[in-house]
Protein backbone atom coordinates (compact mmCIF):
# COMPACT_ATOMS: atom_id res chain seq x y z
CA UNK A 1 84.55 -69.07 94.49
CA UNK A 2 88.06 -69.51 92.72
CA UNK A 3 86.32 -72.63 90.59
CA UNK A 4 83.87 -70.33 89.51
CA UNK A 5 86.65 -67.78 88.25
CA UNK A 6 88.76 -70.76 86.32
CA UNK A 7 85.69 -72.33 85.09
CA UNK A 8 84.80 -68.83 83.03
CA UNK A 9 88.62 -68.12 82.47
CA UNK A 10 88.58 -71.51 81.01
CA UNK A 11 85.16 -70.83 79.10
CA UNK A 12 86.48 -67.43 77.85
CA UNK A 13 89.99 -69.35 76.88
CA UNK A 14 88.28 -72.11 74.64
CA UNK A 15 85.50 -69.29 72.35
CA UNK A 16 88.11 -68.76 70.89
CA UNK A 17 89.36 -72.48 69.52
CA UNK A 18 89.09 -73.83 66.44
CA UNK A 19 86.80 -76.94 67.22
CA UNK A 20 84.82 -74.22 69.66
CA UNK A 21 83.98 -72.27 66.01
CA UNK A 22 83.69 -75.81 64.27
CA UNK A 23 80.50 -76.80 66.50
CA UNK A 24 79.46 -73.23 66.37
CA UNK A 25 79.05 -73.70 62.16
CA UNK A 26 77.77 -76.87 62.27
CA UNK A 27 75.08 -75.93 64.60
CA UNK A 28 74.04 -73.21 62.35
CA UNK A 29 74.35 -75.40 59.01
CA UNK A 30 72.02 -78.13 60.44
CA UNK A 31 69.25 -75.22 61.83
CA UNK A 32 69.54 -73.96 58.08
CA UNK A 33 68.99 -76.77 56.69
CA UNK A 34 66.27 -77.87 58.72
CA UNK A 35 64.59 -74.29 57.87
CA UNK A 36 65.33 -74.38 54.37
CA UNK A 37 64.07 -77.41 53.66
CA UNK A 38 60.41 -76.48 55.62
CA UNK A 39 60.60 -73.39 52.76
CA UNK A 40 61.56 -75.94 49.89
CA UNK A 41 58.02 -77.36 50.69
CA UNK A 42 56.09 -74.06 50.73
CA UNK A 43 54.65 -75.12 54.47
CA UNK A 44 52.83 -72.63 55.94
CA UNK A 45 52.42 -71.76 59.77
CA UNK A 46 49.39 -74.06 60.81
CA UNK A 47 51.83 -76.98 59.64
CA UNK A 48 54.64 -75.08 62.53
CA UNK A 49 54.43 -78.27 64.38
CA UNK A 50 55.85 -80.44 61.54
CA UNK A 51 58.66 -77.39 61.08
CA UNK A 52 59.78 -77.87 64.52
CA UNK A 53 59.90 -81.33 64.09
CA UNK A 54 61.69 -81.10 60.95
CA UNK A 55 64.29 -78.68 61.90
CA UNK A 56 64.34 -80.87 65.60
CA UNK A 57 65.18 -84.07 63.82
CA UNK A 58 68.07 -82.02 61.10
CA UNK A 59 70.11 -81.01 64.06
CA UNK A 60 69.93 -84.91 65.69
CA UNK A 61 73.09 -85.52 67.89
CA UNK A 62 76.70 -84.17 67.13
CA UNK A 63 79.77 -83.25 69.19
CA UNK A 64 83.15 -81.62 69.04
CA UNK A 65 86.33 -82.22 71.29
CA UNK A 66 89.86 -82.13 71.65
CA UNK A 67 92.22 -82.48 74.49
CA UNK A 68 91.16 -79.08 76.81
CA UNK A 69 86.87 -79.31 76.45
CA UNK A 70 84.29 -81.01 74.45
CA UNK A 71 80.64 -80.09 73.35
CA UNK A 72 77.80 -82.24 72.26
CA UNK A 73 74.45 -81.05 70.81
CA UNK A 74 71.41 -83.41 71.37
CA UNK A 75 68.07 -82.75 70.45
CA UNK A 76 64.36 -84.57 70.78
CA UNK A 77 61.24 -83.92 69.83
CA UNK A 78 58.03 -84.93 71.97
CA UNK A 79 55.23 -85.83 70.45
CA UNK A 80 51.75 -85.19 71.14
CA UNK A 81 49.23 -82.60 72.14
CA UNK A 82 50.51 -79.32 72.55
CA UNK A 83 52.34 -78.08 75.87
CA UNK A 84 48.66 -76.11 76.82
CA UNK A 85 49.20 -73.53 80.26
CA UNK A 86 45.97 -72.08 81.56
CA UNK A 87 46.71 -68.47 82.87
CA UNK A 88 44.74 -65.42 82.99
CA UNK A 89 45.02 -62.49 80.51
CA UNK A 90 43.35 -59.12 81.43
CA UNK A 91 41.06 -60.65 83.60
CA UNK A 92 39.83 -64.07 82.10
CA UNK A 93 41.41 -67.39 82.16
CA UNK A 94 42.76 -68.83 78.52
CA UNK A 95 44.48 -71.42 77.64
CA UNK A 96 47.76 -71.08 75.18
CA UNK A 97 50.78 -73.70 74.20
CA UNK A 98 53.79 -73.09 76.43
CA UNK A 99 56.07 -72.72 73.33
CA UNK A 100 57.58 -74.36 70.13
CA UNK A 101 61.19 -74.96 71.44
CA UNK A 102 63.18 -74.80 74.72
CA UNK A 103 66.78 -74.34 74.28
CA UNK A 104 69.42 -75.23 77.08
CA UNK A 105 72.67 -74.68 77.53
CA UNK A 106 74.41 -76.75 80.23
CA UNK A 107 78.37 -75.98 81.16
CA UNK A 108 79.99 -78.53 83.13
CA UNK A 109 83.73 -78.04 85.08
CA UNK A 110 85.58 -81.03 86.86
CA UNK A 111 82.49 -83.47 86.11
CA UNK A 112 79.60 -81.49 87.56
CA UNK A 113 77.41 -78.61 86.46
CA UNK A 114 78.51 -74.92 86.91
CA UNK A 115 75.94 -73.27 84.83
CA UNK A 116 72.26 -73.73 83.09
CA UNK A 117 71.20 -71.45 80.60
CA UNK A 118 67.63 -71.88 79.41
CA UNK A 119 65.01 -69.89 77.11
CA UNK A 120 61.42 -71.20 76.18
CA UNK A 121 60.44 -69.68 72.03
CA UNK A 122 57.78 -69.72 70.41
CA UNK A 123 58.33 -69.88 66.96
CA UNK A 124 56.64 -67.84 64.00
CA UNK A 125 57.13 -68.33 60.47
CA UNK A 126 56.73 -66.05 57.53
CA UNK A 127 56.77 -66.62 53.55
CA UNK A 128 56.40 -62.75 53.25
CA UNK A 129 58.22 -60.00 54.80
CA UNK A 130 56.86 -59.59 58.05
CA UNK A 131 55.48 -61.18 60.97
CA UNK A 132 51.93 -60.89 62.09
CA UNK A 133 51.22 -60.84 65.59
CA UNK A 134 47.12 -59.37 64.95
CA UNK A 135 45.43 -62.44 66.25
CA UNK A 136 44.47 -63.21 69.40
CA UNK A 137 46.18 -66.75 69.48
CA UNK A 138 49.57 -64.12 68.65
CA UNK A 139 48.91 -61.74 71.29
CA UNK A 140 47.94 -64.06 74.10
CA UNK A 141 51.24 -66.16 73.84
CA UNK A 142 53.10 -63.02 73.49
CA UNK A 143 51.08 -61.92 77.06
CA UNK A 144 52.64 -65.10 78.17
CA UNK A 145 55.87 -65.28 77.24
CA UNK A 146 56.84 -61.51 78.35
CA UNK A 147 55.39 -61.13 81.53
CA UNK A 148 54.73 -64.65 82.80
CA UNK A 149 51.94 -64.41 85.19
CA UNK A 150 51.19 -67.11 87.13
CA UNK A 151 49.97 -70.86 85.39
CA UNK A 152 49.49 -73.95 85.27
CA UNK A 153 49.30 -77.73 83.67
CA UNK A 154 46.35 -77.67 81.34
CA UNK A 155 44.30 -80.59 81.00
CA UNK A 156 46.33 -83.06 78.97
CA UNK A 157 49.24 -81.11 79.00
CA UNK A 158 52.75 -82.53 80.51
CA UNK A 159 53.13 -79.68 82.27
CA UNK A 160 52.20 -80.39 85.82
CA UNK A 161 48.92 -79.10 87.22
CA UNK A 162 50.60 -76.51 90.07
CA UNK A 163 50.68 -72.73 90.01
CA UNK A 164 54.13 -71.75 88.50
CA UNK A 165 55.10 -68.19 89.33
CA UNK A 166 58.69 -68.02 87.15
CA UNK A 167 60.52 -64.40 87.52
CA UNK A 168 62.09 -63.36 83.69
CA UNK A 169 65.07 -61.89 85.19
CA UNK A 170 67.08 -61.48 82.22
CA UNK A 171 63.85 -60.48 80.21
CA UNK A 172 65.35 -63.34 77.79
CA UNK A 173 63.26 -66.80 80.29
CA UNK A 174 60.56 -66.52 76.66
CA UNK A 175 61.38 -65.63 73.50
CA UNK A 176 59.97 -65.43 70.04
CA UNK A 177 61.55 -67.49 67.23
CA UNK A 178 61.35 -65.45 63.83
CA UNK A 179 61.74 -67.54 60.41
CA UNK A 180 61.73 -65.72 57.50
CA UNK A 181 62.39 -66.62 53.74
CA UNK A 182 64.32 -68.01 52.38
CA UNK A 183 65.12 -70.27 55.35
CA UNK A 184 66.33 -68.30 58.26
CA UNK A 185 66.01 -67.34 61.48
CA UNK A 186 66.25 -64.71 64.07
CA UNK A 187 65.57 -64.60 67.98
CA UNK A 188 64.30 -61.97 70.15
CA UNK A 189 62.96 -61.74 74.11
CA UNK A 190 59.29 -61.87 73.80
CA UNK A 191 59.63 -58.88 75.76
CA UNK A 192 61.41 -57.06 73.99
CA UNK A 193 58.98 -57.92 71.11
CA UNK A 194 56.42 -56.54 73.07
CA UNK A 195 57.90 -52.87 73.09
CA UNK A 196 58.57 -52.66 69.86
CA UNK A 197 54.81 -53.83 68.34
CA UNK A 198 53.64 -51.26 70.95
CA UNK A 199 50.21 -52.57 69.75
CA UNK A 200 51.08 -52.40 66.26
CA UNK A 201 50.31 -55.94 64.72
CA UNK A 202 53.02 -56.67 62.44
CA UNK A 203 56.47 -56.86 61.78
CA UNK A 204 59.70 -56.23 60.17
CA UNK A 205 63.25 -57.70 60.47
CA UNK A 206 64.45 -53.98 60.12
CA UNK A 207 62.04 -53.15 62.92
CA UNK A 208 64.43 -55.14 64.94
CA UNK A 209 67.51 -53.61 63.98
CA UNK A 210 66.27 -49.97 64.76
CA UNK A 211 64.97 -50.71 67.88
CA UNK A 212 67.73 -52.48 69.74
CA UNK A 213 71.65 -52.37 69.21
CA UNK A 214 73.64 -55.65 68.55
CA UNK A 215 75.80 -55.39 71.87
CA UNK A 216 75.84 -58.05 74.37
CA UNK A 217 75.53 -55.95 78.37
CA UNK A 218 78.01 -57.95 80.79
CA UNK A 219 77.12 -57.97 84.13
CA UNK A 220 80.09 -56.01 85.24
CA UNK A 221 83.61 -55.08 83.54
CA UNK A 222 85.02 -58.16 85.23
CA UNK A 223 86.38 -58.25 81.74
CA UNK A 224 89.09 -55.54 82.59
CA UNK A 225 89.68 -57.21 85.81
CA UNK A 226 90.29 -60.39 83.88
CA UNK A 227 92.33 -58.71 81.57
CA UNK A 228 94.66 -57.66 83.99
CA UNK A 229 94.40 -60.88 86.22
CA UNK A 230 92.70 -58.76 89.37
CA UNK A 231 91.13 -61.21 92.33
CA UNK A 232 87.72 -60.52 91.77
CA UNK A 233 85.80 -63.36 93.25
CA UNK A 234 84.03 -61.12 95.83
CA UNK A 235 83.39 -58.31 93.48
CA UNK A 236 82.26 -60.92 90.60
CA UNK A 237 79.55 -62.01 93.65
CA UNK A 238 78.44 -58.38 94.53
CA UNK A 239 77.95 -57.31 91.26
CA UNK A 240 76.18 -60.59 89.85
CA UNK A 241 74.30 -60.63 93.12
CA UNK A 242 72.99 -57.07 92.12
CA UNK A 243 72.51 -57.75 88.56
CA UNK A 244 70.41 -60.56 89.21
CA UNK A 245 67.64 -58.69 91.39
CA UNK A 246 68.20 -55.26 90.01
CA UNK A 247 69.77 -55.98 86.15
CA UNK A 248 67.85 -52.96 84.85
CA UNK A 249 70.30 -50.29 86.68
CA UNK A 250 72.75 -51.66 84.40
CA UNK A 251 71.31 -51.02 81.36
CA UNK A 252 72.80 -47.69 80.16
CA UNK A 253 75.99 -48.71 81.65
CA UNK A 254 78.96 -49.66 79.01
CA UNK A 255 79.87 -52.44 80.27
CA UNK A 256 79.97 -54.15 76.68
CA UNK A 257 82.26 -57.68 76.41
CA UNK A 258 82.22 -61.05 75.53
CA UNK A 259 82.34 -62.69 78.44
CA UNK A 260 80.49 -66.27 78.38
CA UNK A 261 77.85 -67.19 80.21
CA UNK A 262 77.21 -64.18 82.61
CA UNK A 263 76.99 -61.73 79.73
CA UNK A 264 73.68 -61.52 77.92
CA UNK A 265 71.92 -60.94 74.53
CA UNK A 266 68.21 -60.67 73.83
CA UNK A 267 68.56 -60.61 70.46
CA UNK A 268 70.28 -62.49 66.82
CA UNK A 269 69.45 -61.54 63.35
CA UNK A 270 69.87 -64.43 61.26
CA UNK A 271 71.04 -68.78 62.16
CA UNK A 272 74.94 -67.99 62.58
CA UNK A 273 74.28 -64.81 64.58
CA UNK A 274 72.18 -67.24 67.52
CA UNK A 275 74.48 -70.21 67.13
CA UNK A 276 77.17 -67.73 68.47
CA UNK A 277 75.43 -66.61 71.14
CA UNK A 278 73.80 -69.81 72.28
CA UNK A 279 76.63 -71.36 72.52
CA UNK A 280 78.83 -68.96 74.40
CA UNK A 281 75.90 -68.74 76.96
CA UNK A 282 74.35 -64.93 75.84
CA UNK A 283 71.20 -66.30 74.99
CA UNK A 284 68.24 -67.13 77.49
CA UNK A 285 68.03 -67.06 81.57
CA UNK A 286 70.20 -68.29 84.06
CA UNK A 287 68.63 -71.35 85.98
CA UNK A 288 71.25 -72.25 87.27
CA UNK A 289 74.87 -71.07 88.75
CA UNK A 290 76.74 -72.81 91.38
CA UNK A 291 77.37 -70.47 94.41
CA UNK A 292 75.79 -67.26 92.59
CA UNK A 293 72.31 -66.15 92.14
CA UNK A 294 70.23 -67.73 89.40
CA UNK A 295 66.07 -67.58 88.54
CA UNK A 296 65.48 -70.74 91.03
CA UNK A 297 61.72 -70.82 89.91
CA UNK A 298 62.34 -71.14 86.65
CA UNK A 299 65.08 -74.35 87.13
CA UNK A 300 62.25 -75.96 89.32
CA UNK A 301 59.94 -75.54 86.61
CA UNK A 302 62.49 -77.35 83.82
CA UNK A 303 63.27 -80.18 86.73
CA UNK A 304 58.93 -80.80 86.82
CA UNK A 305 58.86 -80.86 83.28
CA UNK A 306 61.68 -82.93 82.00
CA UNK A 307 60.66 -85.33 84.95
CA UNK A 308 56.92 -85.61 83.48
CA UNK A 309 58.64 -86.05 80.02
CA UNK A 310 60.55 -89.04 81.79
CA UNK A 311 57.37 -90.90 82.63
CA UNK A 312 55.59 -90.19 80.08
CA UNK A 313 58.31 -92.01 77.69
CA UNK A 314 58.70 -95.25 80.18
CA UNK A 315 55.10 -95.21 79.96
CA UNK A 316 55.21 -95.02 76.30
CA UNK A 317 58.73 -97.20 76.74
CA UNK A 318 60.11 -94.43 73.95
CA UNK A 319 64.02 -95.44 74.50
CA UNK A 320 65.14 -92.35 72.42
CA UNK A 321 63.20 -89.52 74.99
CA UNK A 322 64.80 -91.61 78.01
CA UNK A 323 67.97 -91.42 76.47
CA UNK A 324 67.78 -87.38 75.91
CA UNK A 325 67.12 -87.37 79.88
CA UNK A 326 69.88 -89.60 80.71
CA UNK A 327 72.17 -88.21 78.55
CA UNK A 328 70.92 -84.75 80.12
CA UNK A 329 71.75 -85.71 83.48
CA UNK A 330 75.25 -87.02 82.63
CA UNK A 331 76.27 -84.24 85.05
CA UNK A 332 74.77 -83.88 88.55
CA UNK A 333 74.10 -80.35 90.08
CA UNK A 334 76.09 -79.20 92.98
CA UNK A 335 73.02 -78.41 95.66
CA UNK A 336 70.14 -79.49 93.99
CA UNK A 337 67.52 -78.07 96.24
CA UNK A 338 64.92 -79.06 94.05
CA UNK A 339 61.34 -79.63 95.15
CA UNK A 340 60.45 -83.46 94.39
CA UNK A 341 56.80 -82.57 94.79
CA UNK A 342 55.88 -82.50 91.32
CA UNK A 343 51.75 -82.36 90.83
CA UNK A 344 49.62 -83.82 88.88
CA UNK A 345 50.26 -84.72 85.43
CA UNK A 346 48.33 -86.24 82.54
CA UNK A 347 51.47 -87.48 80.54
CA UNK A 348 49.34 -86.84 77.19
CA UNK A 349 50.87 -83.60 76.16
CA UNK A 350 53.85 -83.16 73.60
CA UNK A 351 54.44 -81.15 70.61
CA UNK A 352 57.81 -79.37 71.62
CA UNK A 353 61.35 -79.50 70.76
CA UNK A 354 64.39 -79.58 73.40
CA UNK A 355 67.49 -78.43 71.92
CA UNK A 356 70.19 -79.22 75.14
CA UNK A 357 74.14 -78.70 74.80
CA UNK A 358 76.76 -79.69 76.85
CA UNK A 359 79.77 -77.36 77.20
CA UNK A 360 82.57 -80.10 79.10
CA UNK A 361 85.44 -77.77 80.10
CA UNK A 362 86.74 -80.54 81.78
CA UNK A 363 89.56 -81.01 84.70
CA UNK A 364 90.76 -77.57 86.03
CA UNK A 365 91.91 -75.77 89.38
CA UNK A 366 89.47 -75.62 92.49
């Protein structure tokens, strides 16, 4: 366990760095830019495909680094058919796109990975001043992303044709990407979305603001024993242990802090507010965490996926795609019990973004 502590000492130790903030505002220029320009063109949301591709292709491939850690940002865009899922809502089977964009965050400590972030959004797009969520396309994806029942590989969909059954620990696994005039965006847990449309069918940015408070929940005030250098590794095990099958009993606890990747947000207002986040590991559901409990269904799922991307681009011989999945497994996984059964797979489907970043913290203390 004493890696685990140095690897989030160092994480906590290198927020706060200059070329750490550096990354953080590029990040956030290029998303901008890749919004703004969408909202130059007056597109509207059946052309959302060609926006994620758009803001996909702005954000390319970019890193920072100096002597302690180094981050790189790489992104790719499949193309295609959408990702479809067949599941059942209230009682009859439909069909729905997986989501827009699937955002990972990978941190990596003496050459291997440590932690794996990852949330799946669907993205919605406004040119007024509120979202509508009336329709049953809306409503059914929302269904999907908040409570994800069980489902599986549509008919010429990537997505392998097996029964996935992912747990949304966090509540953060699906989210709902918000982009709003005049080029922005804000993030939210689709189910957190859920509760506050309580079957109303549109909304606000402010309805966002009233409903939750902007305070990211740690897991445990391991940022007091931090502060004053306590051995924790046990109690950081206990307590993330318990988080992870029973987070909600920490809810109305104040256990507010900073700390990377083990604290979490469901929510960012505007571009800079999520680049934050994203990168210090508060947004989306942990996949993966060496040694401490993590949503294992939900890591199997991105391992199926990103391996049926894989074929599907040696099929297609599409060197950029195989060079997103080499570069995204730079870094092996320390006990990878990952099921190499995959299922069947059509290798049409495409139509998403992967946003994936690298946090190197390099050498350090075992």
């Amino acid at each position: 366990m004493r890696d685990i502590i140095n690897c989030i000492k160092k994480y906590v130790e290198i927020t706060e760095e200059e070329q750490f903030i550096i990354h953080w505002k590029e990040l956030a220029k290029r998303l901008l830019n890749g919004i703004n320009n969408e909202y130059q063109q007056k597109s509207h949301e059946p052309d959302i495909v060609n926006t994620i591709e758009t803001i996909i292709n702005n954000i390319g491939q970019f890193r920072a680094k100096n002597r302690n850690f180094n981050i790189s940002t790489n992104s790719i865009f499949i193309h295609g058919p959408k990702y479809l899922v067949e599941f059942e809502y209230y009682g009859k089977k439909t069909r729905r796109e997986l989501g827009d964009i699937i955002f990972i965050l990978s941190v990596v400590y003496n050459g291997r990975k440590f932690f794996e972030k990852m949330t799946i959004n669907q993205v919605k797009k406004t040119t007024k001043t509120s979202w509508n969520f009336g329709n049953n396309s809306s409503k059914e994806q929302l269904y999907l992303l908040s409570r994800f029942p069980s489902f599986m590989g549509a008919n010429r969909s990537l997505i392998p044709m097996k029964e996935f059954n992912l747990p949304n620990i966090s509540g953060c696994l699906g989210s709902h990407g918000l982009l709003y005039s005049p080029g922005d965006f804000a993030l939210i847990s689709s189910k957190e979305l859920e509760v506050i449309l309580s079957g109303k069918n549109r909304l606000k940015l402010k309805n966002l603001i009233e409903r939750i408070p902007p305070n990211i929940t740690c897991c445990f005030p391991c940022c007091l024993l931090y502060k004053y250098d306590i051995d924790f590794e046990e109690c950081l095990y206990i307590l993330h242990k318990f988080l992870h099958f029973y987070p909600k009993y920490f809810k109305p606890l104040p256990f507010i802090c900073n700390l990377p990747i083990l604290g979490s947000s469901c929510i960012s207002y505007n571009v800079y507010d999520f680049s934050n986040k994203y990168l210090v590991g508060h947004i989306g559901e942990l996949i993966y965490a060496k040694k401490l409990p993590r949503n294992r269904s939900a890591y199997q799922f991105l391992q199926d996926l990103l391996n049926a991307i894989r074929r599907k681009a040696e099929r297609e011989q599409s060197k950029n795609v195989l060079d997103f999945i080499s570069s995204f497994y730079q870094y092996e996984y320390d006990n990878d019990n990952v099921d190499r059964e995959y299922g069947e797979s059509n290798y049409e489907g495409g139509g998403i973004g992967i946003i994936h970043t690298t946090v190197n913290l390099g050498e350090g203390e075992y």
